[in-house]
N, C-alpha and C. Protein backbone atom coordinates (compact mmCIF):
# COMPACT_ATOMS: atom_id res chain seq x y z
N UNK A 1 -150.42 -37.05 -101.42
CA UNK A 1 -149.16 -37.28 -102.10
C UNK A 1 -149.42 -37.79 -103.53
N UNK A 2 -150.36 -38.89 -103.99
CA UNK A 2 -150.59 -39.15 -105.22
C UNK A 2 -151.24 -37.87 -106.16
N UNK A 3 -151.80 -37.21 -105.38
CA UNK A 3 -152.41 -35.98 -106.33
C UNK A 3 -151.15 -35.28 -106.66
N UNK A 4 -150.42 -34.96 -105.65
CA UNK A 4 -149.28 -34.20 -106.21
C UNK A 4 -148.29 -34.83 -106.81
N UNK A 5 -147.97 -35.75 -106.96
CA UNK A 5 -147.61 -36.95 -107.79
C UNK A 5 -148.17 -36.23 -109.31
N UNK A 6 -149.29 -36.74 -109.32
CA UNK A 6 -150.19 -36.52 -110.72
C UNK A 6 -149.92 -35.58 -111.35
N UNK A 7 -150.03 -34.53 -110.42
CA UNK A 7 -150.13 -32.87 -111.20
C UNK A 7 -148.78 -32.67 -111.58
N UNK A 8 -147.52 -33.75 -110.83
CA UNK A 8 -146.15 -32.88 -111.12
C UNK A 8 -146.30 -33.34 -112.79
N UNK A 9 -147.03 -34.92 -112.95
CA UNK A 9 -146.40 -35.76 -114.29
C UNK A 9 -147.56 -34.91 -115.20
N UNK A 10 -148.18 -33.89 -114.90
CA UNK A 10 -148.99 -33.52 -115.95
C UNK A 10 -148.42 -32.46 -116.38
N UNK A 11 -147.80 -31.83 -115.36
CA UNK A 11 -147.45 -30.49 -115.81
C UNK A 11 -145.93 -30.81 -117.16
N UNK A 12 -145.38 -31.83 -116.44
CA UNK A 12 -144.21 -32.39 -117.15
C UNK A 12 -144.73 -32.60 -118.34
N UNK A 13 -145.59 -33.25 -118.33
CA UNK A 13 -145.95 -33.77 -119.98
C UNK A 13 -146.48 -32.83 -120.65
N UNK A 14 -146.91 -32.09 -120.25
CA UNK A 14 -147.81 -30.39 -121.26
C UNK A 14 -146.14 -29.47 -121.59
N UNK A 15 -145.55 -29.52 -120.58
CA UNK A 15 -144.23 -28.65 -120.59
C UNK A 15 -143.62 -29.40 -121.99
N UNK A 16 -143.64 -31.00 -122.25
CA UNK A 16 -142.55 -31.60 -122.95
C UNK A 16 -143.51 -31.25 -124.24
N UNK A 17 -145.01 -31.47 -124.21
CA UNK A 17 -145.39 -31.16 -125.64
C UNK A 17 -145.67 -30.02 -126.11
N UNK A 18 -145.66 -28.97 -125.54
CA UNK A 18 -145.57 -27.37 -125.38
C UNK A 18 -143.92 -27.28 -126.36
N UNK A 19 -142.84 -27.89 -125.65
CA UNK A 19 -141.58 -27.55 -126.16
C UNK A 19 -141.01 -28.08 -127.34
N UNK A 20 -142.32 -28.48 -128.36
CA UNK A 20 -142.40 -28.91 -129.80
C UNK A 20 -141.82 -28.04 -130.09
N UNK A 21 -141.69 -28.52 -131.58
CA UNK A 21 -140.93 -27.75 -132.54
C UNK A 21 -141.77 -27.21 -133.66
N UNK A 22 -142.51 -28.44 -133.89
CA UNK A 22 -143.57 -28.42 -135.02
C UNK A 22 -144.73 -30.25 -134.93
N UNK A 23 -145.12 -30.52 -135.62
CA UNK A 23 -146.12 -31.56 -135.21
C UNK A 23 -145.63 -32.37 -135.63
N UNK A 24 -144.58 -33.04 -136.14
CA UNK A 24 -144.05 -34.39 -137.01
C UNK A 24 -143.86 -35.03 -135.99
N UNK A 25 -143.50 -34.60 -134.19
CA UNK A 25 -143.38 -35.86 -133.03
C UNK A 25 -144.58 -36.62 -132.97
N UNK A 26 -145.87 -36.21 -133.24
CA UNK A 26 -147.39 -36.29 -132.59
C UNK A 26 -147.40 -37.67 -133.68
N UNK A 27 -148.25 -38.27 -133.04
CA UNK A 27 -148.69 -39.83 -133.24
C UNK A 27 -150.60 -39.60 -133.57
N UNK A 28 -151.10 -40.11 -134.13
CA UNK A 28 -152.69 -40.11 -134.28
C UNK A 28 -153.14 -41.39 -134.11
N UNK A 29 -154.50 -41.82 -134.11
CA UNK A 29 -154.92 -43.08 -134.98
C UNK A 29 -156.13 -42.48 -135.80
N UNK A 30 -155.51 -43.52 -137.09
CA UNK A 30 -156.11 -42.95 -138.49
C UNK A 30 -157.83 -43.79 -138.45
N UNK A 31 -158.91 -44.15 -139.13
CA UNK A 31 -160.00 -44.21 -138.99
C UNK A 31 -160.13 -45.88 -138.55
N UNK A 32 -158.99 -46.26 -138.96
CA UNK A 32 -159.53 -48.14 -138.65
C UNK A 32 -158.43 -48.55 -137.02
N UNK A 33 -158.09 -47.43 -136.39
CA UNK A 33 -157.55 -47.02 -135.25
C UNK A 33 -155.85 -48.03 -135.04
N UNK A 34 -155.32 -47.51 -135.98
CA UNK A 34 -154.05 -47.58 -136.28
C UNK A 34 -153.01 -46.38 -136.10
N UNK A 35 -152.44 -46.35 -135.06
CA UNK A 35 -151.23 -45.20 -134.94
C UNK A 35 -150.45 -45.03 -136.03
N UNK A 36 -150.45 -43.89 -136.58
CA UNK A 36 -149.39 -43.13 -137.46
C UNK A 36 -148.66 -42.15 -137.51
N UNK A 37 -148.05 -41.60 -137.37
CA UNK A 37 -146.83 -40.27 -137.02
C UNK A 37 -147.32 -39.20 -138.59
N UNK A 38 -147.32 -37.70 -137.78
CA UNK A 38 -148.13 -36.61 -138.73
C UNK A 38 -146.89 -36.49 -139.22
N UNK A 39 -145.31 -37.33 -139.19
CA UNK A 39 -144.30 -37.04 -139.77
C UNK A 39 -144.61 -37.60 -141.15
N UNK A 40 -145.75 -38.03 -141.92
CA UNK A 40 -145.50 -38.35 -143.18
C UNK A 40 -146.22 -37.52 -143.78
N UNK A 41 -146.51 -36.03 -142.77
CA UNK A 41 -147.15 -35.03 -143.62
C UNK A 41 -146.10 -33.64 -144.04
N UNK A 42 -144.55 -34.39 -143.72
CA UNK A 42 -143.53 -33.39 -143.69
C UNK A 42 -144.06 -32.79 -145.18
N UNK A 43 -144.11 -31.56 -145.37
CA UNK A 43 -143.62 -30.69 -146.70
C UNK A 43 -144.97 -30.49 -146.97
N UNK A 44 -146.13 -30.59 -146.73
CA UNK A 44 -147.61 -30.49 -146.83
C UNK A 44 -147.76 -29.34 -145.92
N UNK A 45 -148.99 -28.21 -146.57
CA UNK A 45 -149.64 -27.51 -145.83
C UNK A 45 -150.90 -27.94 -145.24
N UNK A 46 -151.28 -28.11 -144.24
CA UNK A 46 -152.35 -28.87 -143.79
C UNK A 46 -153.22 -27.91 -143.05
N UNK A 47 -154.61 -28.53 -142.90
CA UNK A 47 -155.62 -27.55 -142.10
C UNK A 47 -156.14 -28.86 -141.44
N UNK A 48 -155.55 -28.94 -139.67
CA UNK A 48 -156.33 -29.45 -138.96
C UNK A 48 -157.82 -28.94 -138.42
N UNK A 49 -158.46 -30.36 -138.28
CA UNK A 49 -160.27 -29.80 -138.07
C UNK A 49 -160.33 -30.60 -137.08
N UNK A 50 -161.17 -29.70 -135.71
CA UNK A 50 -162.22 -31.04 -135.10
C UNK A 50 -163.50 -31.02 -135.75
N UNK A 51 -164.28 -31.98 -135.82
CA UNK A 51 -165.31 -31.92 -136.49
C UNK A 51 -166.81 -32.43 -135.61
N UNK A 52 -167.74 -32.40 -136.48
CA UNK A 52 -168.74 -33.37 -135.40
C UNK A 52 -170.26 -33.19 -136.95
N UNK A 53 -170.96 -34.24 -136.87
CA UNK A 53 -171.75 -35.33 -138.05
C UNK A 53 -173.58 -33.91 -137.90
N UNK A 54 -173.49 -33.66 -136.45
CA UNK A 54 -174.57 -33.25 -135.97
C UNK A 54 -174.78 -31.88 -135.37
N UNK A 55 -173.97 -30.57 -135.71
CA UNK A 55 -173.32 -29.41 -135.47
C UNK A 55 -173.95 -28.53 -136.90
N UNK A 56 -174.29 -27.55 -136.03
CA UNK A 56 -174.77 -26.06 -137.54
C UNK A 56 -173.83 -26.11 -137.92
N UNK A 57 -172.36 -26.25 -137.94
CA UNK A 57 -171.37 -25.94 -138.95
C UNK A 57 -170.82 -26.79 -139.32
N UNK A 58 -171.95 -28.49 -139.46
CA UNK A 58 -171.13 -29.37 -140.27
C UNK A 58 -171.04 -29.24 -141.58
N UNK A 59 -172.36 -28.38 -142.16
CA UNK A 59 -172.45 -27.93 -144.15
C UNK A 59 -170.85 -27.24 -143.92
N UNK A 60 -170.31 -26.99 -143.08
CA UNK A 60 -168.65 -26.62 -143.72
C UNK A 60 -167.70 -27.72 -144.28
N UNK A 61 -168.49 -29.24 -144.21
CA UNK A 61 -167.76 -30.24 -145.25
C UNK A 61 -167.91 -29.65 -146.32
N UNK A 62 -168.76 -29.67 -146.64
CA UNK A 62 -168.82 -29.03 -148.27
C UNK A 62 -167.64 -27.91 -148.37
N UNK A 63 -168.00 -27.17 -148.16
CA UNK A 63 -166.96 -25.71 -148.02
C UNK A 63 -165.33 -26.37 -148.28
N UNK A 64 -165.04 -27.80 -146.96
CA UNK A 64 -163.32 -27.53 -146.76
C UNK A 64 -163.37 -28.76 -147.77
N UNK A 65 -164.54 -29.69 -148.58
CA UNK A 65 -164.45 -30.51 -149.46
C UNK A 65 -163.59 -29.81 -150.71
N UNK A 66 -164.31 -28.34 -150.88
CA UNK A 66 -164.06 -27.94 -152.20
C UNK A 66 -162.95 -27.49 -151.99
N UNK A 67 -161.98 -27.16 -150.97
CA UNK A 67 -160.89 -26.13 -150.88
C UNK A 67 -159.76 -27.29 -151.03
N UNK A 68 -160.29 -28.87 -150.02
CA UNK A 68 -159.33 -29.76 -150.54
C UNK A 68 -158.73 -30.03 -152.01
N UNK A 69 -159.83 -30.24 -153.10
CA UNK A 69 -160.08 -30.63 -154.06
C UNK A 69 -159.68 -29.55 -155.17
N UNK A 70 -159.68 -28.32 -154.83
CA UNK A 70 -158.85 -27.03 -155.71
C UNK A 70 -157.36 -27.20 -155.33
N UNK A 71 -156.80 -27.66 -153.79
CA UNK A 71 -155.46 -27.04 -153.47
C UNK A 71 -154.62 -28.59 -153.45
N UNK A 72 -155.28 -29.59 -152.94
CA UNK A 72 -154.88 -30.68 -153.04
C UNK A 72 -153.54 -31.57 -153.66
N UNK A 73 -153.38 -31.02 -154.87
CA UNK A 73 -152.42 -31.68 -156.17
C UNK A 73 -151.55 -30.62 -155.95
N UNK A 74 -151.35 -29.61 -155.06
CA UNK A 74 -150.36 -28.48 -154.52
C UNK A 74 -149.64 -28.63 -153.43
N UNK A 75 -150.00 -29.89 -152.60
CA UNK A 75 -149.52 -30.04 -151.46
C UNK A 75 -150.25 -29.63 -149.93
N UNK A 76 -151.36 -29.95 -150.48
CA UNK A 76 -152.33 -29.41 -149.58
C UNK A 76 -153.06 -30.99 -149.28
N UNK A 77 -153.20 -30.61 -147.29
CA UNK A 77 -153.92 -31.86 -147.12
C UNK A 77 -154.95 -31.40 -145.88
N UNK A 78 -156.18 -31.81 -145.71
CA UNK A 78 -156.71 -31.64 -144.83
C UNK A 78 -156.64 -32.90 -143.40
N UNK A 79 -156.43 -32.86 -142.51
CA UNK A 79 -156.27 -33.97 -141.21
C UNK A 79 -157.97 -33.43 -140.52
N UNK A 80 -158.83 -34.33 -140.50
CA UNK A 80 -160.06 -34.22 -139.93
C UNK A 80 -160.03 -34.88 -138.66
N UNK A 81 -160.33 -34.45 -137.51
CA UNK A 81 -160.68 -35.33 -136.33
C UNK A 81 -162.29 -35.14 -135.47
N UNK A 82 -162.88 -36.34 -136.02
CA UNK A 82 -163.96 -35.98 -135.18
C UNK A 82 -164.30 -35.99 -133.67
N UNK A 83 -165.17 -35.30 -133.19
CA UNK A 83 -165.01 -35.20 -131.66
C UNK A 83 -166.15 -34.53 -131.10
N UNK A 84 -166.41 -35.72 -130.19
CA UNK A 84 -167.82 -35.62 -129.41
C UNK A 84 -167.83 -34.39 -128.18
N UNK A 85 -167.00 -33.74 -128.02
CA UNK A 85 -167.21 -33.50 -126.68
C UNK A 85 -168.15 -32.24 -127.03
N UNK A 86 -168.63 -31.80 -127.73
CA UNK A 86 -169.28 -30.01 -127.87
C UNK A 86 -171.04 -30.82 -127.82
N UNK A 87 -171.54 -30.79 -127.30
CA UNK A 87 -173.28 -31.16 -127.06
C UNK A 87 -173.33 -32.44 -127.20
N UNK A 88 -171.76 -33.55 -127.56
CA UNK A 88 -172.26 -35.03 -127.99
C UNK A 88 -172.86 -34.76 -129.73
N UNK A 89 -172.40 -34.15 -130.67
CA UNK A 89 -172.53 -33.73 -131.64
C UNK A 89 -172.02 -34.68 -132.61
N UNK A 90 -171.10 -35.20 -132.43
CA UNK A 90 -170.62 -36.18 -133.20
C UNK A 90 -170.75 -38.31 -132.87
N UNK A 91 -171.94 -38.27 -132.90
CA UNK A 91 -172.19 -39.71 -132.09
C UNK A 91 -171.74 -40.84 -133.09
N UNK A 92 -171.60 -42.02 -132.97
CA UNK A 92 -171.57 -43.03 -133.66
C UNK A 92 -169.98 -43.73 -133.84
N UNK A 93 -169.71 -44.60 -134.81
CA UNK A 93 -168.31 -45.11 -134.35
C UNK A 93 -167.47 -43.82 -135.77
N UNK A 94 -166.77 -44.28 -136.27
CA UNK A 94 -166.13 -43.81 -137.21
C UNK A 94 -165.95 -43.96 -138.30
N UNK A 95 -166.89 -45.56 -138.54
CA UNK A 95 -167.12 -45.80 -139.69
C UNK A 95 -168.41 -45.29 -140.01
N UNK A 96 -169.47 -45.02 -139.29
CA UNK A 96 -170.68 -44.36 -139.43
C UNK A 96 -170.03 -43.14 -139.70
N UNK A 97 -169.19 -42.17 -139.20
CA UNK A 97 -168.76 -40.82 -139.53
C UNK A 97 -168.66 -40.50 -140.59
N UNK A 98 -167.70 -41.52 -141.22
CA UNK A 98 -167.27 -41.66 -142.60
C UNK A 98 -167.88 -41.93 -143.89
N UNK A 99 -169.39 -42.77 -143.33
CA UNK A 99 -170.30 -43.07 -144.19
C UNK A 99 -171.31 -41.55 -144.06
N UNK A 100 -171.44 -41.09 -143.62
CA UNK A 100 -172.34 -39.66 -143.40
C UNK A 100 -171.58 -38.58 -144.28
N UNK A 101 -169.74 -38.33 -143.65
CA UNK A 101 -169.37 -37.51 -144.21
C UNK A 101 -169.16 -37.93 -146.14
N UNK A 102 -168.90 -38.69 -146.21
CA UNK A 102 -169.27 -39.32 -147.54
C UNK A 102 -170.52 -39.16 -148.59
N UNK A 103 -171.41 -39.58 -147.63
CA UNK A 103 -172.80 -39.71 -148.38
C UNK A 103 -173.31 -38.56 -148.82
N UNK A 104 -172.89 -37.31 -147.70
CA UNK A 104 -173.67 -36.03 -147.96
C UNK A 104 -172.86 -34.86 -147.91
N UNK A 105 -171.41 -34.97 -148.43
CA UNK A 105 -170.70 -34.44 -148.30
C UNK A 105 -169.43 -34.95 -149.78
N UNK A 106 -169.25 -35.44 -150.12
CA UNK A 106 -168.08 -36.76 -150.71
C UNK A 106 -167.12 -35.81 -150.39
N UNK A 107 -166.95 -36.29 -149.14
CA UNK A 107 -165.81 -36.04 -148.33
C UNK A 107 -164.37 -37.07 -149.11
N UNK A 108 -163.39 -36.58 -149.50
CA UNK A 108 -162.26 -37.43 -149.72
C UNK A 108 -161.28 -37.20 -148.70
N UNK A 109 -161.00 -36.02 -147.98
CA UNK A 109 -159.54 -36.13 -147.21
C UNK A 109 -159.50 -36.82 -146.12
N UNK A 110 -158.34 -36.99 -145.70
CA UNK A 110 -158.52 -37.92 -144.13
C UNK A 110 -158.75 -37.74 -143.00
N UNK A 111 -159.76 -38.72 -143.03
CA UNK A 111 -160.41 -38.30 -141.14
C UNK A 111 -159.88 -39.66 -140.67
N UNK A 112 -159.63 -38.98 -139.00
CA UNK A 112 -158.69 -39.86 -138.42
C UNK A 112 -160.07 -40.22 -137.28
N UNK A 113 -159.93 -40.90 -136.07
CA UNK A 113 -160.60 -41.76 -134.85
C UNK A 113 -160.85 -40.52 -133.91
N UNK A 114 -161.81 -40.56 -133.42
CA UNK A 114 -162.41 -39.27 -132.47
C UNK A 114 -161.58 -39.11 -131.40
N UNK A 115 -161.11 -37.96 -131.37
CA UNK A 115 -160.38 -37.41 -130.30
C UNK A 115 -161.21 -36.69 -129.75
N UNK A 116 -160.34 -36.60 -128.17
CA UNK A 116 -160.81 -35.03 -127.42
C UNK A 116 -159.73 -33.94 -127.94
N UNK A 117 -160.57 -32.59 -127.36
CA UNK A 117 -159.72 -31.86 -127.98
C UNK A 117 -159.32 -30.63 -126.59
N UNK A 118 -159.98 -31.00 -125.46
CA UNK A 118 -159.51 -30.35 -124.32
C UNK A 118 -159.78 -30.78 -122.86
N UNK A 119 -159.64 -30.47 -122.16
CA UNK A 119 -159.43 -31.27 -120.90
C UNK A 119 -158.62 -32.58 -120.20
N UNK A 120 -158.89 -33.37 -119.84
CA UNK A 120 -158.28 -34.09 -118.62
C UNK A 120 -157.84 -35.11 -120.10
N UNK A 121 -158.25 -35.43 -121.03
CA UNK A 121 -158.08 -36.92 -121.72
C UNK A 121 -157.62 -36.43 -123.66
N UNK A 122 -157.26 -34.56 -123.29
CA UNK A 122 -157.22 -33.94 -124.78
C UNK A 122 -155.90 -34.82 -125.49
N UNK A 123 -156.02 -34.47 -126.56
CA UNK A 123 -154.74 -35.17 -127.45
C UNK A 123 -153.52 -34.37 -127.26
N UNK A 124 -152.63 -34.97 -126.67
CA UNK A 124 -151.21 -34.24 -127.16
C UNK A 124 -151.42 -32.93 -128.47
N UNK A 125 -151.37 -33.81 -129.24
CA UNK A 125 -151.35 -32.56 -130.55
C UNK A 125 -152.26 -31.28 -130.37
N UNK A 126 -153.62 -31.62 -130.05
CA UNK A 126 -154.19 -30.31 -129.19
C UNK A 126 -153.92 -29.39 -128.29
N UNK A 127 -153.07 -30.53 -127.24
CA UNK A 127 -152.45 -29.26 -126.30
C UNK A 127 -150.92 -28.53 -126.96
N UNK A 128 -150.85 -29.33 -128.14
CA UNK A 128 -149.73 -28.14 -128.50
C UNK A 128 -150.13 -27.09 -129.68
N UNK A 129 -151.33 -27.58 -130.48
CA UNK A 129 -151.56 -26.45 -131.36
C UNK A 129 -152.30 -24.85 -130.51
N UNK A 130 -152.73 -25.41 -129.24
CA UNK A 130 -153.75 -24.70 -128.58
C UNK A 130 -152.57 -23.52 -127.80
N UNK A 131 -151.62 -24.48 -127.36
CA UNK A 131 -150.10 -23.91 -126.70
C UNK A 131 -149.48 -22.81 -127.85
N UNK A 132 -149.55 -22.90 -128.95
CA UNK A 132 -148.34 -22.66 -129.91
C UNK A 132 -149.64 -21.58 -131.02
N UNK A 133 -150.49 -21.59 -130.77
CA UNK A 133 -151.42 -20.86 -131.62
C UNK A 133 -151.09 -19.44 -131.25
N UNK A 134 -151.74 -18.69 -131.78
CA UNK A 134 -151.57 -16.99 -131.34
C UNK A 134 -153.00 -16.76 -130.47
N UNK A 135 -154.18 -17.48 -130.55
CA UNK A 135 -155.08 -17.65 -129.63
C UNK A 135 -155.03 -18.98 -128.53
N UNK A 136 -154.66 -18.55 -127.69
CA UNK A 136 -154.54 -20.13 -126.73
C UNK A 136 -155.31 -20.80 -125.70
N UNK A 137 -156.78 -19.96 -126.26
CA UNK A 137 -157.65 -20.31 -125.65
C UNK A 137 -157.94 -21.96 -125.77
N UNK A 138 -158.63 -22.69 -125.30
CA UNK A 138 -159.10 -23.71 -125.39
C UNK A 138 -160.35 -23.89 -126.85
N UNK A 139 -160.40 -24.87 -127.17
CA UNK A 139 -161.23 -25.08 -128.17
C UNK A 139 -163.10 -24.58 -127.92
N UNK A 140 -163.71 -23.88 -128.45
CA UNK A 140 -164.88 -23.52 -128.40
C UNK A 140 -165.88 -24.74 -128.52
N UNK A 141 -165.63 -24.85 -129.97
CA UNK A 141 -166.78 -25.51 -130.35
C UNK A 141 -166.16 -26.58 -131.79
N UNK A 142 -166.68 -27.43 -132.25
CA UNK A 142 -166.88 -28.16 -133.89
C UNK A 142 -166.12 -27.11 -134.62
N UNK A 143 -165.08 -27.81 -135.33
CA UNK A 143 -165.02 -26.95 -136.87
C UNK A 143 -164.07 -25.70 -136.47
N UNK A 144 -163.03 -26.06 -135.28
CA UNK A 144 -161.56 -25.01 -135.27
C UNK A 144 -161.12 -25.10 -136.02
N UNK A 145 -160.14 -24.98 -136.71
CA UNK A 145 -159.19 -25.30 -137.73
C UNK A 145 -157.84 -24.50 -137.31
N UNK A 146 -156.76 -25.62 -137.74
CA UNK A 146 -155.32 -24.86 -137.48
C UNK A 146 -154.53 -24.71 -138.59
N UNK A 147 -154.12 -24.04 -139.58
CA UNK A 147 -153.63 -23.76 -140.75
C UNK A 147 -151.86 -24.24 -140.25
N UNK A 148 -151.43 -25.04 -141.17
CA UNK A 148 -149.91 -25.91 -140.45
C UNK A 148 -149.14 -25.75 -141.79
N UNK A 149 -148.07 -24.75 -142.24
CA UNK A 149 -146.93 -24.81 -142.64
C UNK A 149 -146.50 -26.19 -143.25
N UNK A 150 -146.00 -25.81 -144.11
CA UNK A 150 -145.16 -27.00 -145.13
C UNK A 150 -143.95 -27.71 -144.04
N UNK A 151 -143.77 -26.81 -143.37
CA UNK A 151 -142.35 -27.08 -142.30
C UNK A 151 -143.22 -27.28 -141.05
N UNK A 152 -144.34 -27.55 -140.33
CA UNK A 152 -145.16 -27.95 -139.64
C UNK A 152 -145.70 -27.18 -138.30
N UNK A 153 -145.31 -26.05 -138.98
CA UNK A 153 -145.97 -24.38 -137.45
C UNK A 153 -146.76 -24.18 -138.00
N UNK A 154 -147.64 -23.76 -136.76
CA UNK A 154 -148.93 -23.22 -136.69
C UNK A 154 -149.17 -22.15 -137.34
N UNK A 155 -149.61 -21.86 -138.52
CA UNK A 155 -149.90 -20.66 -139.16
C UNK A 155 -151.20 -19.88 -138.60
N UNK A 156 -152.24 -20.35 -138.54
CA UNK A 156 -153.19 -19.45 -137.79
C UNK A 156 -154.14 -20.24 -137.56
N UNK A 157 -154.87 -19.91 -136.80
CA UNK A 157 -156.38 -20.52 -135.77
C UNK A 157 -157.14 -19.99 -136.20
N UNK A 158 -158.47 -20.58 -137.11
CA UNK A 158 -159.67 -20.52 -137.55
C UNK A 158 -160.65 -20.86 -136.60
N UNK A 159 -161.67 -19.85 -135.80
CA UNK A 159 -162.65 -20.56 -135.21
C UNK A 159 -163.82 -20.79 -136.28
N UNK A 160 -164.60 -21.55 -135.35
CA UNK A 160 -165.68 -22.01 -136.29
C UNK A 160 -166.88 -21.46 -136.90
N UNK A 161 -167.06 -19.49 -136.66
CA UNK A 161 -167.60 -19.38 -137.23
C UNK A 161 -166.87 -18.15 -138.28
N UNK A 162 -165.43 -18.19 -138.64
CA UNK A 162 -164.50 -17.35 -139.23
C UNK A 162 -165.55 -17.78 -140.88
N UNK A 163 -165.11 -17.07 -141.98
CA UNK A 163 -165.44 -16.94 -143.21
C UNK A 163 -164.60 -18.27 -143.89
N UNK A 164 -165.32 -19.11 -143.99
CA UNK A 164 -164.27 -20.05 -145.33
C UNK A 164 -163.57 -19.48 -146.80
N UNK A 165 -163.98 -18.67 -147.08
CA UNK A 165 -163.38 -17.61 -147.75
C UNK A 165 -162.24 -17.08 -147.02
N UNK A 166 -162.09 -16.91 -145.76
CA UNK A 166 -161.06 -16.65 -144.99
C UNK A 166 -159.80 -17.87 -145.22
N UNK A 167 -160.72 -18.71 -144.94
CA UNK A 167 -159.70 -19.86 -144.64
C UNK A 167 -159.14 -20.45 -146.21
N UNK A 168 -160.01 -20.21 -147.43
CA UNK A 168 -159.47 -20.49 -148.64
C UNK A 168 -157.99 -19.60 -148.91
N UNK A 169 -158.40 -18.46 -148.50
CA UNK A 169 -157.15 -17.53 -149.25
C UNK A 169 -156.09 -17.70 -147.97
N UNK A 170 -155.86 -18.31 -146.90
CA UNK A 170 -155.26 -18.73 -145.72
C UNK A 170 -154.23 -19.74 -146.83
N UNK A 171 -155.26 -20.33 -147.27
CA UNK A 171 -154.59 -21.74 -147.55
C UNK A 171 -153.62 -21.69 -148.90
N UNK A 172 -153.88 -21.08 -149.56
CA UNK A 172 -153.36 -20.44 -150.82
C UNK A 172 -151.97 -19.73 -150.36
N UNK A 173 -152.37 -19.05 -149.43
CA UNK A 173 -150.89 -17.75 -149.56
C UNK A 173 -149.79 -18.84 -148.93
N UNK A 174 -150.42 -20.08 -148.00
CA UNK A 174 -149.37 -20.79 -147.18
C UNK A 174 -148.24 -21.85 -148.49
N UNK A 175 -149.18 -21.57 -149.63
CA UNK A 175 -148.99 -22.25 -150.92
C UNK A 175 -148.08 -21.85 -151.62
N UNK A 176 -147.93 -20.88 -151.51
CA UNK A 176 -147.54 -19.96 -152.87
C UNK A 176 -145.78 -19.79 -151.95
N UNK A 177 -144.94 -20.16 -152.76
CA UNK A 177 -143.59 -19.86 -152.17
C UNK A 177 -143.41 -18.42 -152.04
N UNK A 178 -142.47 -18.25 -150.78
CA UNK A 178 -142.22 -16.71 -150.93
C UNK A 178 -141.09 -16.49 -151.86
N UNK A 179 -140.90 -14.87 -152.08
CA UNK A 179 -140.09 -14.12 -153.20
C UNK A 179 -139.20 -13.63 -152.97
């Protein structure tokens, strides 16, 4: 009876964050593990990341450093979340993260407190970009990215080994008002 208990309140809760609208309900904690609502990213195009310090595709700081830093003063923001679960790739607390992505990277956009990004303990916001994506597979690996609308939908799913060149001109067209 408690298992089925469990599974009814899980299914309930994937159903309620599935039946988003866009991400401004979702709550985070930002790097000094303080809850904040992605509602103060209303009117921003954003590219969510999981990330990880110790992954072949962490030299893609560099890459989404420079795309911040061209699109940035346009309304462009990057949301970074680091996250251990792909080989334990991302070890240490978050201020070590931050000092790495910094040091060898000068990382400026914001990275938030290590999340999961699938299974039994994933973040809300994961199970709805993963729900609401046009690929709804589960997360692969380090370095997904979800391209998020000024109005806060999922524009498209970057896996991690897509072209950053892909993801630059992604980020641009989400920029550019339509005609």
């Amino acid at each position: 009876m408690k298992k089925l208990i469990s599974s009814i309140m899980l299914v309930m809760a994937v159903t309620a964050v599935m039946a988003q609208d866009n991400i401004y309900s979702f709550k985070v904690k930002d790097d000094k593990g303080t809850e904040i609502s992605l509602e103060q990213y209303k009117g921003k195009v954003l590219l969510i990341v999981n990330t990880a310090t110790r992954c072949g595709f962490t030299p893609q700081y560099k890459d989404l450093e420079a795309i911040y830093e061209k699109y940035n003063e346009q309304g462009f923001e990057i949301l970074d979340f680091p996250c251990n679960q792909f080989g334990g790739q991302a070890p240490g607390t978050i201020a070590e993260i931050k000092e790495f992505c910094t040091t060898n990277y000068n990382v400026k956009f914001t990275q938030f407190d290590k999340i999961e990004v699938n299974g039994e303990n994933e973040h809300p916001l994961y199970t709805y970009l993963k729900a609401n994506a046009e690929n709804k597979n589960n997360i692969r690996w380090n370095f997904t990215k979800f391209l998020i609308s000024a109005d806060g939908k999922i524009l498209k799913r970057f896996e991690s080994g897509d072209k950053m060149t892909d993801v630059e001109t992604a980020v641009a067209q989400a920029l550019t008002p339509a005609k």
